[in-house]
Protein backbone atom coordinates (compact mmCIF):
# COMPACT_ATOMS: atom_id res chain seq x y z
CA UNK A 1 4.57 -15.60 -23.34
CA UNK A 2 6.22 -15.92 -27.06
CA UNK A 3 5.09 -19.26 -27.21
CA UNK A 4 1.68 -18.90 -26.48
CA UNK A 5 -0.83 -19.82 -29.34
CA UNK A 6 -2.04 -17.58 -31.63
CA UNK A 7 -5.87 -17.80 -30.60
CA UNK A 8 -4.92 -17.24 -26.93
CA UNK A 9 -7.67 -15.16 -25.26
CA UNK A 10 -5.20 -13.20 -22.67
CA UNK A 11 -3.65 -10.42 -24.05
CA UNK A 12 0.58 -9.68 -23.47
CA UNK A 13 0.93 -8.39 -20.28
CA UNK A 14 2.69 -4.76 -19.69
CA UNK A 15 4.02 -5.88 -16.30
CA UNK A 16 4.75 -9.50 -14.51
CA UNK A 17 5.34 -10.27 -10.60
CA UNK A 18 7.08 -13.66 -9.61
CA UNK A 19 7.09 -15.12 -6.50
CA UNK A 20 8.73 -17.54 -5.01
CA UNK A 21 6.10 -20.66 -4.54
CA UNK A 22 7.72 -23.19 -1.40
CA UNK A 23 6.00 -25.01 0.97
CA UNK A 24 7.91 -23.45 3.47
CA UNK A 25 7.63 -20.26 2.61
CA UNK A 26 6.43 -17.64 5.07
CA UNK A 27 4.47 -15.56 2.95
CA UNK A 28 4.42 -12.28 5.76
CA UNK A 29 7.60 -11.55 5.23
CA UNK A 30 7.38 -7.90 4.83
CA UNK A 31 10.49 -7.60 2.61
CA UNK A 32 10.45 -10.40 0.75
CA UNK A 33 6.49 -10.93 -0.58
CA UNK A 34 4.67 -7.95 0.95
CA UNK A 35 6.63 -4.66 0.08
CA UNK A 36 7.44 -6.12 -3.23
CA UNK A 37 3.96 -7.14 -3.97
CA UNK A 38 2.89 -3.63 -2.59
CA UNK A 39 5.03 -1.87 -4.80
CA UNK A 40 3.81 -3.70 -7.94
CA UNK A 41 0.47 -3.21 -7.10
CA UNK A 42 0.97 0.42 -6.51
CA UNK A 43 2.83 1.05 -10.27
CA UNK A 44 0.29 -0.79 -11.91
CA UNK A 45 -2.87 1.50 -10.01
CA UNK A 46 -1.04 4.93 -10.21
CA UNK A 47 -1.41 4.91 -6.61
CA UNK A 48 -0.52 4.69 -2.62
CA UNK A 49 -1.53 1.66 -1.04
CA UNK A 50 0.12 2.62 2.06
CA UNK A 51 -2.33 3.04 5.24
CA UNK A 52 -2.20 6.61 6.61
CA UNK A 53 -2.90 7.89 10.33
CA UNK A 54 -5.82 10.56 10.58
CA UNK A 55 -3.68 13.66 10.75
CA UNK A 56 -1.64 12.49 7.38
CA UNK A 57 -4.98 12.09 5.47
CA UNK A 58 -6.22 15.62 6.38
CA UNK A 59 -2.56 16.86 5.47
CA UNK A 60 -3.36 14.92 1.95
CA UNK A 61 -7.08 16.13 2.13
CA UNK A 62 -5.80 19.86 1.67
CA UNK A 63 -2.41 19.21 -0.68
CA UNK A 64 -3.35 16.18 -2.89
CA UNK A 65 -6.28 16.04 -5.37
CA UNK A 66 -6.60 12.17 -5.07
CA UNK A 67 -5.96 10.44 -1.75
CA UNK A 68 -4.97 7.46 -1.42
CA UNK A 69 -7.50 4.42 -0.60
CA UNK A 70 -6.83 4.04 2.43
CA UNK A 71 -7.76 7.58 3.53
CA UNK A 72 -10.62 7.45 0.93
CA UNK A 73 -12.41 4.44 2.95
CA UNK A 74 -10.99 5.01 6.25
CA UNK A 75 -10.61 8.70 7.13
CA UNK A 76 -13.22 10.45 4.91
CA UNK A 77 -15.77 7.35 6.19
CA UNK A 78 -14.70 8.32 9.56
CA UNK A 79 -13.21 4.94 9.99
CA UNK A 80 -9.53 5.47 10.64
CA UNK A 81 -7.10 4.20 12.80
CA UNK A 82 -7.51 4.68 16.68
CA UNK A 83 -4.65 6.20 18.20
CA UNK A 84 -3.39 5.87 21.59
CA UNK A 85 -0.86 7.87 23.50
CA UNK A 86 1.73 4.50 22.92
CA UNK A 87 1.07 4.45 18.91
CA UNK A 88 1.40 7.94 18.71
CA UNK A 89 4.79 8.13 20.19
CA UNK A 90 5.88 5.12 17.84
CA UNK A 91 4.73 7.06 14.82
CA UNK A 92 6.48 9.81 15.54
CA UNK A 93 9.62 8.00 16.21
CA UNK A 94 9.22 6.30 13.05
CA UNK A 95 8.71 9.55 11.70
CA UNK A 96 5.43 9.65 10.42
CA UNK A 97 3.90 11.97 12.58
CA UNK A 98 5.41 15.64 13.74
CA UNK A 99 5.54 15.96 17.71
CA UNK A 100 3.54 18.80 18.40
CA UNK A 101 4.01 18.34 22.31
């Protein structure tokens, strides 16, 4: 970046992201290019890019002002996840969900 030309038509970045660029690179990894890539995503948009079950979006519907997008086009579009009986236990050993049983 301080040897770009003077007449360059990008302007200085506030924040950069490198990657690793292989051939064998397996780029799912969820720690090493997806959470990283999440994260910079999220500080440069202010916001969560998480995805959210039903019952935390209408938790955030009622507490938050902004939700994030993924309850914006999914839950208020009446588009969110299905559960099942199997996902819902997983979530709420994960601990994303409160057992209400």
């Amino acid at each position: 970046m301080r040897l770009r030309p003077p007449d360059w038509p990008l302007p200085l970045p506030n924040a950069i992201h490198h990657i690793v660029e292989d051939f064998l690179t397996d780029w799912t990894a969820p720690n090493a290019h997806i959470l990283p890539l999440r994260r910079f995503l999220e500080n440069c948009l202010s916001t969560d890019l998480r995805n959210f079950f039903a019952e935390s979006c209408f938790l955030f519907a009622f507490t938050h002002q902004k939700l994030p997008p993924s309850c914006q086009q999914g839950y208020v579009r009446m588009q969110g996840l299905v559960g099942s009986q199997e996902l819902r236990h997983h979530a709420v050993q994960a601990g994303l969900l409160q057992d209400y049983t």
